[in-house]
N, C-alpha and C. Protein backbone atom coordinates (compact mmCIF):
# COMPACT_ATOMS: atom_id res chain seq x y z
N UNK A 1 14.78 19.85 5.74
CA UNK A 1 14.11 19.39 4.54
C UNK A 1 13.36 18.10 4.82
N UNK A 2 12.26 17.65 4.14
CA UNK A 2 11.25 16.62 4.18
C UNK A 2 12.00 15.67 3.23
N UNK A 3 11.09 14.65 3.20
CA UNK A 3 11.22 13.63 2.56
C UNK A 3 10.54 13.71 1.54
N UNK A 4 11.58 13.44 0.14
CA UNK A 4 10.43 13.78 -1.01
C UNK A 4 9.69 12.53 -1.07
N UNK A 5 8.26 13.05 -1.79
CA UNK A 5 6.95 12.21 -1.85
C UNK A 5 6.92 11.96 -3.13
N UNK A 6 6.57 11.13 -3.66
CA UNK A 6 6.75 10.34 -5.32
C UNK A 6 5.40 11.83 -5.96
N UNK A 7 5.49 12.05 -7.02
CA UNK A 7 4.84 13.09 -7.47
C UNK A 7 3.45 11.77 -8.07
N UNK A 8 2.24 13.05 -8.07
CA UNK A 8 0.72 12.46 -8.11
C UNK A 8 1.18 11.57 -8.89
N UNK A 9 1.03 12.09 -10.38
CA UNK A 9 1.23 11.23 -11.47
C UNK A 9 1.54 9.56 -11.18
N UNK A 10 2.47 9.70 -9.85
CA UNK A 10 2.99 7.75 -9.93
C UNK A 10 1.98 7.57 -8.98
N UNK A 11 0.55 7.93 -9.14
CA UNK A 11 -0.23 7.03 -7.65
C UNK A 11 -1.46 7.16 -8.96
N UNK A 12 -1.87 5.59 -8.78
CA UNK A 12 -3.52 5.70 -9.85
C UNK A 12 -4.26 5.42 -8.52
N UNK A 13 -5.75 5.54 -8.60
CA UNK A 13 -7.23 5.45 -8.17
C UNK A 13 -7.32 4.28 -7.62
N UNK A 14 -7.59 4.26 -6.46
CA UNK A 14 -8.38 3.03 -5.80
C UNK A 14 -9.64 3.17 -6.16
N UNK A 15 -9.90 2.26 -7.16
CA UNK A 15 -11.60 2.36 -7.63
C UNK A 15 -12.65 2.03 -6.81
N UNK A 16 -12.75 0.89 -6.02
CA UNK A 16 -13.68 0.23 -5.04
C UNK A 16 -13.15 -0.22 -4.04
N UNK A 17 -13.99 -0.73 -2.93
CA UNK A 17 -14.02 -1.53 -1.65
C UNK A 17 -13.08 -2.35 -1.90
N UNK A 18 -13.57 -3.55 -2.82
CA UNK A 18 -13.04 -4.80 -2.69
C UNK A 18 -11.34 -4.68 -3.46
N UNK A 19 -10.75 -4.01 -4.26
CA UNK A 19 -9.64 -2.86 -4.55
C UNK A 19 -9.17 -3.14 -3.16
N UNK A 20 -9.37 -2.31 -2.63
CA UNK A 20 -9.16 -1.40 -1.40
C UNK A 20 -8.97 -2.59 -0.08
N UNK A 21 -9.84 -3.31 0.05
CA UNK A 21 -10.27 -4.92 1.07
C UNK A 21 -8.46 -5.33 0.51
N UNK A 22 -8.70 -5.73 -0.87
CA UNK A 22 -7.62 -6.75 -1.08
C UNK A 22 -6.13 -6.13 -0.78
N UNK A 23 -5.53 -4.70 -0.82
CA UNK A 23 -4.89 -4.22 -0.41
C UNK A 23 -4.49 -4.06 0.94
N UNK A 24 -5.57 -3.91 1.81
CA UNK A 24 -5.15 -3.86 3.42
C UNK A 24 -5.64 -4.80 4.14
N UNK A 25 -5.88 -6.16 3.54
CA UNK A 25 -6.57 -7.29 4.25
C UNK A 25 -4.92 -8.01 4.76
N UNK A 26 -5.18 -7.69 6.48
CA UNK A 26 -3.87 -8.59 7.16
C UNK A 26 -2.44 -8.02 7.05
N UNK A 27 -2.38 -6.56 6.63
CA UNK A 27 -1.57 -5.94 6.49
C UNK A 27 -1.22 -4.75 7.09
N UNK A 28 -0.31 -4.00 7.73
CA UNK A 28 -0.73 -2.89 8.68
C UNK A 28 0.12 -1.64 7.67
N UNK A 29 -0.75 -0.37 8.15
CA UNK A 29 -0.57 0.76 7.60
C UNK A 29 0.20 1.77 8.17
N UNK A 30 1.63 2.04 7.79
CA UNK A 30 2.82 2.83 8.19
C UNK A 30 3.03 4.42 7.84
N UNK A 31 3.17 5.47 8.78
CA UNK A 31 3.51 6.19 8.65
C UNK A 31 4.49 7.00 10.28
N UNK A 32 5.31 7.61 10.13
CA UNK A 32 6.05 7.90 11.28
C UNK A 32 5.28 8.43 12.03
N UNK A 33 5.28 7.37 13.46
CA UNK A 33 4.69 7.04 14.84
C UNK A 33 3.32 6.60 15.13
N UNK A 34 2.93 6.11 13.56
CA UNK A 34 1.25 5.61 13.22
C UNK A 34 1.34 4.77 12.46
N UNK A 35 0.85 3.33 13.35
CA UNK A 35 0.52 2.13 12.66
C UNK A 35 -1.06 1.80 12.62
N UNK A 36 -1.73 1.48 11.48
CA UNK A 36 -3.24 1.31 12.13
C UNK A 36 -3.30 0.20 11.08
N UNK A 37 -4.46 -0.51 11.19
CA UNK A 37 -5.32 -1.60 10.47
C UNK A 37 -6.45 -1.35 10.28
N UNK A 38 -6.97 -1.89 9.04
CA UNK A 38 -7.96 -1.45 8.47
C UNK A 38 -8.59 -2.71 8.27
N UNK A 39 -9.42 -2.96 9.89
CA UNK A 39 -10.23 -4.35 9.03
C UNK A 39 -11.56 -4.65 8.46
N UNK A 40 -11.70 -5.97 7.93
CA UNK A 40 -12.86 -6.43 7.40
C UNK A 40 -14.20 -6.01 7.85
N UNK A 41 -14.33 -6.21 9.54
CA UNK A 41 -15.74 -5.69 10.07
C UNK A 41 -15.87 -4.30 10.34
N UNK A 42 -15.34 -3.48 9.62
CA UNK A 42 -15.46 -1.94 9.30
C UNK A 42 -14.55 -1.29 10.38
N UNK A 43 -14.04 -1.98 11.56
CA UNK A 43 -13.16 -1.41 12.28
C UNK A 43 -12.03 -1.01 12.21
N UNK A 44 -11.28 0.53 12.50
CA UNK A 44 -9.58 0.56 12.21
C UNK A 44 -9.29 0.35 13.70
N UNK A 45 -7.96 -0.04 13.89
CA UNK A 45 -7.23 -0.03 15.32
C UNK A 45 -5.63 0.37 14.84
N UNK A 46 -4.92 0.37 15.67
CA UNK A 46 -4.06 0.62 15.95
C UNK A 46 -3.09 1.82 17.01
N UNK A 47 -2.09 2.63 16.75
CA UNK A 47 -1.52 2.95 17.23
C UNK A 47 -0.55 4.64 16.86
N UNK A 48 -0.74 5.75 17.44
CA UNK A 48 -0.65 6.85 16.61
C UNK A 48 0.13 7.71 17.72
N UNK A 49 1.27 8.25 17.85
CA UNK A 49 2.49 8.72 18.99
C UNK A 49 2.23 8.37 20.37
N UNK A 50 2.06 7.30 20.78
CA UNK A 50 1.90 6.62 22.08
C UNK A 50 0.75 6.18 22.47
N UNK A 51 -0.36 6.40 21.46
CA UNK A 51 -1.44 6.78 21.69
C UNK A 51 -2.83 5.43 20.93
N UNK A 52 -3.45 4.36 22.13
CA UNK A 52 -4.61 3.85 20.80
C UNK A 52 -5.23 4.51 19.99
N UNK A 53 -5.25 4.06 18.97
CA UNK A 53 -6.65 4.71 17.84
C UNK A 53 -7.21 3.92 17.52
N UNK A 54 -8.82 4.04 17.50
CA UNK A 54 -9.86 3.07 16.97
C UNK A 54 -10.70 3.79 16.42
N UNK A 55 -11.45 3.05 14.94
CA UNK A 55 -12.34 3.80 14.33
C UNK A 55 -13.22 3.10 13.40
N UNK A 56 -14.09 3.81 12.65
CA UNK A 56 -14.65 2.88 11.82
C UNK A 56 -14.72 3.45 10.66
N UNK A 57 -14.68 2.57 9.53
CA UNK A 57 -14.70 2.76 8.01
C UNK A 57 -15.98 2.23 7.40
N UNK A 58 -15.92 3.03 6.34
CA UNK A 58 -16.78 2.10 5.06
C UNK A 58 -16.83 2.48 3.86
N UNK A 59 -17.22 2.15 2.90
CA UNK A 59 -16.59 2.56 1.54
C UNK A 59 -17.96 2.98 0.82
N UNK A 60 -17.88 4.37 0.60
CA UNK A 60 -18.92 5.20 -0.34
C UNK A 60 -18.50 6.20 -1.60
N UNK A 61 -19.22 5.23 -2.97
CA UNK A 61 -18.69 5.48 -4.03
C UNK A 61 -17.37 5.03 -4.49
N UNK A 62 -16.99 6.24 -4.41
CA UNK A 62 -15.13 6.22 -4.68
C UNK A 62 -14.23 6.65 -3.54
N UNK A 63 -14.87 6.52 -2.46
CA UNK A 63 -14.12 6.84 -1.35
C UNK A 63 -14.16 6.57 -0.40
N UNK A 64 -13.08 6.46 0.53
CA UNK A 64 -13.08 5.63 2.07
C UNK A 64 -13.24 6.64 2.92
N UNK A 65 -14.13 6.18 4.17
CA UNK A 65 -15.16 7.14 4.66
C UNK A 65 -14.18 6.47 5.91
N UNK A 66 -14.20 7.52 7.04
CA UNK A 66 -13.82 7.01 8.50
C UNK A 66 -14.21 8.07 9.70
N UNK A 67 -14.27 7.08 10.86
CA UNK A 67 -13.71 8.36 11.99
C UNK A 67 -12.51 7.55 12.66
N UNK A 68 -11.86 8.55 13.23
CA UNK A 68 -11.29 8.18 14.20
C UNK A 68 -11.36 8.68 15.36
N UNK A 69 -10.41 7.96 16.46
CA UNK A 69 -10.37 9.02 17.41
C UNK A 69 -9.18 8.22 18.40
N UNK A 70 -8.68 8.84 19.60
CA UNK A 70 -7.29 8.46 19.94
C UNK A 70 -7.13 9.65 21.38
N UNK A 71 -6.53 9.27 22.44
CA UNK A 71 -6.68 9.90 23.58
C UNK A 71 -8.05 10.57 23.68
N UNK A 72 -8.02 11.84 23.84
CA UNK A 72 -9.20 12.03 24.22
C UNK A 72 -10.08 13.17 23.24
N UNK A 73 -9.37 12.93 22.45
CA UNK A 73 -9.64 13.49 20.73
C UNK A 73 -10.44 12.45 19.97
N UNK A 74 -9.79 13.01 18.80
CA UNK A 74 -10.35 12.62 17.41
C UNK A 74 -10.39 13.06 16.46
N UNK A 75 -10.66 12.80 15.06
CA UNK A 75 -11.14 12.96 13.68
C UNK A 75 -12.17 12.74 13.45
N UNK A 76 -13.15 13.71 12.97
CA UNK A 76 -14.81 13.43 12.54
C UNK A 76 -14.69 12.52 11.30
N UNK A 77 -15.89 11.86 10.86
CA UNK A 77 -16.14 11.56 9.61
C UNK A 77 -15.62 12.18 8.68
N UNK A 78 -14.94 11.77 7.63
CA UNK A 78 -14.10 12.08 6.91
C UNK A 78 -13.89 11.46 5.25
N UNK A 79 -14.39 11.32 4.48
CA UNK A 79 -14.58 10.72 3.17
C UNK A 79 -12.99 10.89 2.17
N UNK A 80 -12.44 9.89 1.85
CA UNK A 80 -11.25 10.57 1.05
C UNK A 80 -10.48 9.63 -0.22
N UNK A 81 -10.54 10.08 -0.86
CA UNK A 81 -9.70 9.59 -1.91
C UNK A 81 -8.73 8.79 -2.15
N UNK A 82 -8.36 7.40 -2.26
CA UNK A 82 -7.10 6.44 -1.77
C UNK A 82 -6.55 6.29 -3.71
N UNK A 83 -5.19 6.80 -3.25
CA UNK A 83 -4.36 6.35 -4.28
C UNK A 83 -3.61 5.34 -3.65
N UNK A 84 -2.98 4.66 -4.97
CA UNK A 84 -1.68 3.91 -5.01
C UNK A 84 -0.67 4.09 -5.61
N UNK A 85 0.16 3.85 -4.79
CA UNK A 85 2.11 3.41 -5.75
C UNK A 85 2.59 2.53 -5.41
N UNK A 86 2.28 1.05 -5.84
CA UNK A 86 3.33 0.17 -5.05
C UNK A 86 3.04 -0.37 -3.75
N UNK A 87 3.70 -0.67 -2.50
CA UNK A 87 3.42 -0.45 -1.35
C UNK A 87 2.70 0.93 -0.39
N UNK A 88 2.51 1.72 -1.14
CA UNK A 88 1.87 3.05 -0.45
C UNK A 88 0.78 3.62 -0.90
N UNK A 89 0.07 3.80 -0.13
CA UNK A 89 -1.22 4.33 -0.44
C UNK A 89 -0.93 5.79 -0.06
N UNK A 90 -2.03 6.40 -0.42
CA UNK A 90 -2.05 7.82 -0.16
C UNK A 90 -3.58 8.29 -0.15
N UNK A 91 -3.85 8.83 1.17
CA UNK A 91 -5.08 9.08 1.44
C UNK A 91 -4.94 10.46 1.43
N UNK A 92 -6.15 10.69 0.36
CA UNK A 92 -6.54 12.86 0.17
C UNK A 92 -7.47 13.28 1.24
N UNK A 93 -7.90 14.05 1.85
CA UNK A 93 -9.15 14.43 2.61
C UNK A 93 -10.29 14.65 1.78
N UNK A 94 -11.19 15.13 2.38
CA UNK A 94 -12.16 15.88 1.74
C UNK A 94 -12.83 15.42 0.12
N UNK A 95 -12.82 14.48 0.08
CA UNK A 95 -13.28 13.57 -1.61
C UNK A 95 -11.69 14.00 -1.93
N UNK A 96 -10.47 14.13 -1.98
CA UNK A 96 -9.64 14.52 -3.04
C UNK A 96 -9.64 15.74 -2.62
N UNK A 97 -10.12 16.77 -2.39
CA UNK A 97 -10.01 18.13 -1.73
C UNK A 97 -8.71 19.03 -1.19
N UNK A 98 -8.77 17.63 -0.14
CA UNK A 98 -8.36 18.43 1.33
C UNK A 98 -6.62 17.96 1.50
N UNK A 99 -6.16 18.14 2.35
CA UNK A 99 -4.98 17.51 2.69
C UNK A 99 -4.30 15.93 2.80
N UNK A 100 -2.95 15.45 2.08
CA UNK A 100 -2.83 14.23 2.33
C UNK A 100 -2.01 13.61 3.41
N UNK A 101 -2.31 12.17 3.03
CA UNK A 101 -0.63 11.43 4.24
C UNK A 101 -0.82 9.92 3.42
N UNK A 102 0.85 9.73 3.08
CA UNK A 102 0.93 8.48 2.83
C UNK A 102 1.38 7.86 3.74
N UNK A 103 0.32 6.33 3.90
CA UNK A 103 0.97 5.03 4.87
C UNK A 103 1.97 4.17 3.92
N UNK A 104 2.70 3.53 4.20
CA UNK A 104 3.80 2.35 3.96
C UNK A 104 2.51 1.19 4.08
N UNK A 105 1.99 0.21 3.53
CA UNK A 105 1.47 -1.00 3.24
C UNK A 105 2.97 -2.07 4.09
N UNK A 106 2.66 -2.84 5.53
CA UNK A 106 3.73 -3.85 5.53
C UNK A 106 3.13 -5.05 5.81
């Protein structure tokens, strides 16, 4: 069995950038065996099952846009939906669409 996930209802809308800035400014983003940062000059870094990840962000409309990439992979451009609960965000794929993953805010 998984770990239950707080149901939608307890996560509201990251409306904008600066929302979004003030939440992950100097703070790193947790999920099991993936730590990354999300900084100011549009760059993410961090760290994902043994592995660097670096990428870049930017914020269009209502949604946080990225790529990543990590060994000798990656994630294309990707636009997605950021909720909140508290310490955790929760990023949707695809505008809200597609598949999620919540990070831990530490």
């Amino acid at each position: 069995m998984g770990a239950a996930q707080p149901a939608q209802a307890d996560f509201a809308v990251v409306n904008n950038e600066n929302e979004f800035r003030a939440l992950v400014q100097g703070r790193e983003l947790r999920r099991f065996a993936v730590r990354l940062q999300v900084h100011d000059d549009g760059t993410i870094s961090g760290r994902g099952f043994g592995r660097q990840v670096t990428g870049d962000w930017g914020w269009q409309g209502r949604y946080f846009c990225r790529t990543l990439e990590w060994g000798s992979g990656g994630d294309p451009d990707n636009c997605q939906l950021v909720l909140r609960d508290g310490d955790t965000l929760r990023f949707i794929s695809d505008q809200g669409q597609g598949d999620s993953a919540d990070f831990r805010l530490r």
